[in-house]
C-alpha atoms as a PDB file:
ATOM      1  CA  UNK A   1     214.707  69.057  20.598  1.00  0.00           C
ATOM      2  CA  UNK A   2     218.210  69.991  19.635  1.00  0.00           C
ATOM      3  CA  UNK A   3     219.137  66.527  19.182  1.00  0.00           C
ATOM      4  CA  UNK A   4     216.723  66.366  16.515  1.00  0.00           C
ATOM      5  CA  UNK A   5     217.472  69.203  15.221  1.00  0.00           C
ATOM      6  CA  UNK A   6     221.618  68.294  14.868  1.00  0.00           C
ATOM      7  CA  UNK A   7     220.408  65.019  13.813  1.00  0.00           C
ATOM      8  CA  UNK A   8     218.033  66.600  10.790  1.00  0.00           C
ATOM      9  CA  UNK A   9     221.382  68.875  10.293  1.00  0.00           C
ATOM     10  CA  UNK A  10     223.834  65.338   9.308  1.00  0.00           C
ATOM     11  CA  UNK A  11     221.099  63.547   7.553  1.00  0.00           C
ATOM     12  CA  UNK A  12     220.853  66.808   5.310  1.00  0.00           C
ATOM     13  CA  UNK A  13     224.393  66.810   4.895  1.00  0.00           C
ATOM     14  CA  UNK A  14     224.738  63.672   4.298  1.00  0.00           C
ATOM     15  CA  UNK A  15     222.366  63.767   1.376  1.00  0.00           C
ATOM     16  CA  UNK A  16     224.034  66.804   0.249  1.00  0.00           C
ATOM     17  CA  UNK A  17     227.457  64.686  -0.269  1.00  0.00           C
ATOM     18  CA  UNK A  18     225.295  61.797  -1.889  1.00  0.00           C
ATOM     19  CA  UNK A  19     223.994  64.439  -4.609  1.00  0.00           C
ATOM     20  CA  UNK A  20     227.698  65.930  -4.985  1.00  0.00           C
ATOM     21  CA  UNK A  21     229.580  62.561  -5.248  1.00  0.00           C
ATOM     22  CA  UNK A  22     227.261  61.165  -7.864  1.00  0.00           C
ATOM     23  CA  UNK A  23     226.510  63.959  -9.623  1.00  0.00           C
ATOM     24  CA  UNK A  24     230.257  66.184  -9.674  1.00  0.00           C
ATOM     25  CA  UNK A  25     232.272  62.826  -9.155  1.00  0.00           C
ATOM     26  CA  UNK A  26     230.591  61.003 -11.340  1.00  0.00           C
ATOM     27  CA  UNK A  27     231.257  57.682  -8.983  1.00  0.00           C
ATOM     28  CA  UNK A  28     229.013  54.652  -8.957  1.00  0.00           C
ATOM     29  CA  UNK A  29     226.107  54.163  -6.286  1.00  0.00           C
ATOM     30  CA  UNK A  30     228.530  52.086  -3.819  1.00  0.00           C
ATOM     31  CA  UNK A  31     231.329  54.687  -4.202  1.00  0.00           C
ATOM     32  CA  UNK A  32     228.822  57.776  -3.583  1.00  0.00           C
ATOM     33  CA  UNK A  33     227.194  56.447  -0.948  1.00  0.00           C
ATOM     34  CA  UNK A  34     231.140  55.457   1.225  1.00  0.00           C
ATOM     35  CA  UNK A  35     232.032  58.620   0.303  1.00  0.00           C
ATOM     36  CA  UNK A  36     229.330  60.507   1.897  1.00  0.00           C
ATOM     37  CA  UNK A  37     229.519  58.041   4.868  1.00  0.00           C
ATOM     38  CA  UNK A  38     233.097  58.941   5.135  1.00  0.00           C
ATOM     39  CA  UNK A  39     232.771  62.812   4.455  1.00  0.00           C
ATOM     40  CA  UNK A  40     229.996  63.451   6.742  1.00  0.00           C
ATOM     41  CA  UNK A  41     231.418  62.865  10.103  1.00  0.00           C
ATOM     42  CA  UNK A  42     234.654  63.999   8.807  1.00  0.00           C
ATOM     43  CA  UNK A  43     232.871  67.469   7.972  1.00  0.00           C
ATOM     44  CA  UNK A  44     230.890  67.530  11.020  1.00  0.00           C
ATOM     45  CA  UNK A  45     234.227  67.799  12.915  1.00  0.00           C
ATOM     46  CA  UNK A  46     235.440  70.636  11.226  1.00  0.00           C
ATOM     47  CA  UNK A  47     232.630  72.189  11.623  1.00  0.00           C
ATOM     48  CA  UNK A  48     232.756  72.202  15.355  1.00  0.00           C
ATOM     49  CA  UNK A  49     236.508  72.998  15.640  1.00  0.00           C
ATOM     50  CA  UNK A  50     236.116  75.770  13.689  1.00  0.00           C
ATOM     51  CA  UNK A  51     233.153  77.156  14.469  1.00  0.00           C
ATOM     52  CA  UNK A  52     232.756  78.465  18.171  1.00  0.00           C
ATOM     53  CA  UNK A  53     230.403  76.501  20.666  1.00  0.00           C
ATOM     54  CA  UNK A  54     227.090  78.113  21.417  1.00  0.00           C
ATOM     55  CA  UNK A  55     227.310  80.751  24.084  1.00  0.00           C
ATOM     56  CA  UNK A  56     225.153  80.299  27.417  1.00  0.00           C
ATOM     57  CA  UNK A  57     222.825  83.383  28.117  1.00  0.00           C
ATOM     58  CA  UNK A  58     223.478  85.302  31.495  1.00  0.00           C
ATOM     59  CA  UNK A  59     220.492  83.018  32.985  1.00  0.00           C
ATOM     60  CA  UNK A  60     222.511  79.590  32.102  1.00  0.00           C
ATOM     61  CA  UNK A  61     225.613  81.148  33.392  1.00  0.00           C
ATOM     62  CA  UNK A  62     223.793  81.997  36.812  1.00  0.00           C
ATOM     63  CA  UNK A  63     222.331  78.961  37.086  1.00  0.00           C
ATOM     64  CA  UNK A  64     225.862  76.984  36.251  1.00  0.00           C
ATOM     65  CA  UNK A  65     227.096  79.113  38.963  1.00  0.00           C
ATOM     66  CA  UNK A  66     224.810  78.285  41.739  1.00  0.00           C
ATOM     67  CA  UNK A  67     225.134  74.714  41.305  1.00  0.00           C
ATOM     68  CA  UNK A  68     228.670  74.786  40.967  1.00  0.00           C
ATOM     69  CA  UNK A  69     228.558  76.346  44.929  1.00  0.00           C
ATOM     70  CA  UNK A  70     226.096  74.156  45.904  1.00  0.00           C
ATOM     71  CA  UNK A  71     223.077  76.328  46.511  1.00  0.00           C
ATOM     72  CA  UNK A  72     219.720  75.400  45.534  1.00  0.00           C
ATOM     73  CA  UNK A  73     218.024  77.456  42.411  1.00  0.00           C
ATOM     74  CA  UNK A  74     215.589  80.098  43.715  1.00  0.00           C
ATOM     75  CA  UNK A  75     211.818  79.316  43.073  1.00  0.00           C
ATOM     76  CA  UNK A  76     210.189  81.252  40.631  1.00  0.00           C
ATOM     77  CA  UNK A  77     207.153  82.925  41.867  1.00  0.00           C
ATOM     78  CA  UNK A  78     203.453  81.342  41.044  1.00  0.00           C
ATOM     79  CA  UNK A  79     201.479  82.894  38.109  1.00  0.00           C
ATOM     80  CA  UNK A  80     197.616  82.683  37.477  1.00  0.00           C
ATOM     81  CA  UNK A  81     196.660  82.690  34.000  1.00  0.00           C
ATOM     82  CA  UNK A  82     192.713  83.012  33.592  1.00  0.00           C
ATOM     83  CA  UNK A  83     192.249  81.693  29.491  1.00  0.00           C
ATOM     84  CA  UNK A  84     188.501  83.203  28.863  1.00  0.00           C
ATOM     85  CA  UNK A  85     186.730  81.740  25.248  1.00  0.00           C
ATOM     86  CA  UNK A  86     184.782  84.452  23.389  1.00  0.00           C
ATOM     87  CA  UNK A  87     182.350  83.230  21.197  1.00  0.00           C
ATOM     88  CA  UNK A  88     181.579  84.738  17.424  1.00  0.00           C
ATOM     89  CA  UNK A  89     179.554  87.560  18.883  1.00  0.00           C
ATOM     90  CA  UNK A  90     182.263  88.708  21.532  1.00  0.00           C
ATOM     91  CA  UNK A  91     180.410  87.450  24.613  1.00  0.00           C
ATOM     92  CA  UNK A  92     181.895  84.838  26.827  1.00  0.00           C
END
């Protein structure tokens, strides 16, 4: 799902550098659309050297730590979940 997401992220960007090359430039249709082609992975990468990586949460760090020692992850314990349907009356 993050894939998408970071995927949805350039396409948006790269429209974003269509709008301002045609439109603040003032270039022609080829010339917008090379620049943008050219801008967006070049902003993409400043982006992620400037910006700090995503930081794990305590759980991610456990489990990174566990399988870095070899141990298997600990089983999480069964739940039941009992889903009951009420109808318009409030009587199952």
């Amino acid at each position: 799902m993050e894939r998408v997401k970071n995927a949805a992220l350039v396409f948006c960007l790269f429209i974003v550098l269509l709008d301002i090359f045609s439109s603040y430039f003032r270039a022609t249709a080829v010339g917008s659309f090379f620049g943008a082609l050219a801008g967006t992975p070049v902003l993409v990468h400043v982006f992620n050297r400037i910006a700090p990586g995503r930081l794990r949460s305590a759980s991610e760090n456990a489990i990174a730590q566990l399988v870095a020692h070899g141990e298997s992850m600990p089983r999480p314990t069964e739940q039941v979940v009992v889903l009951r349907m009420e109808g318009p009356n409030g009587r199952t």
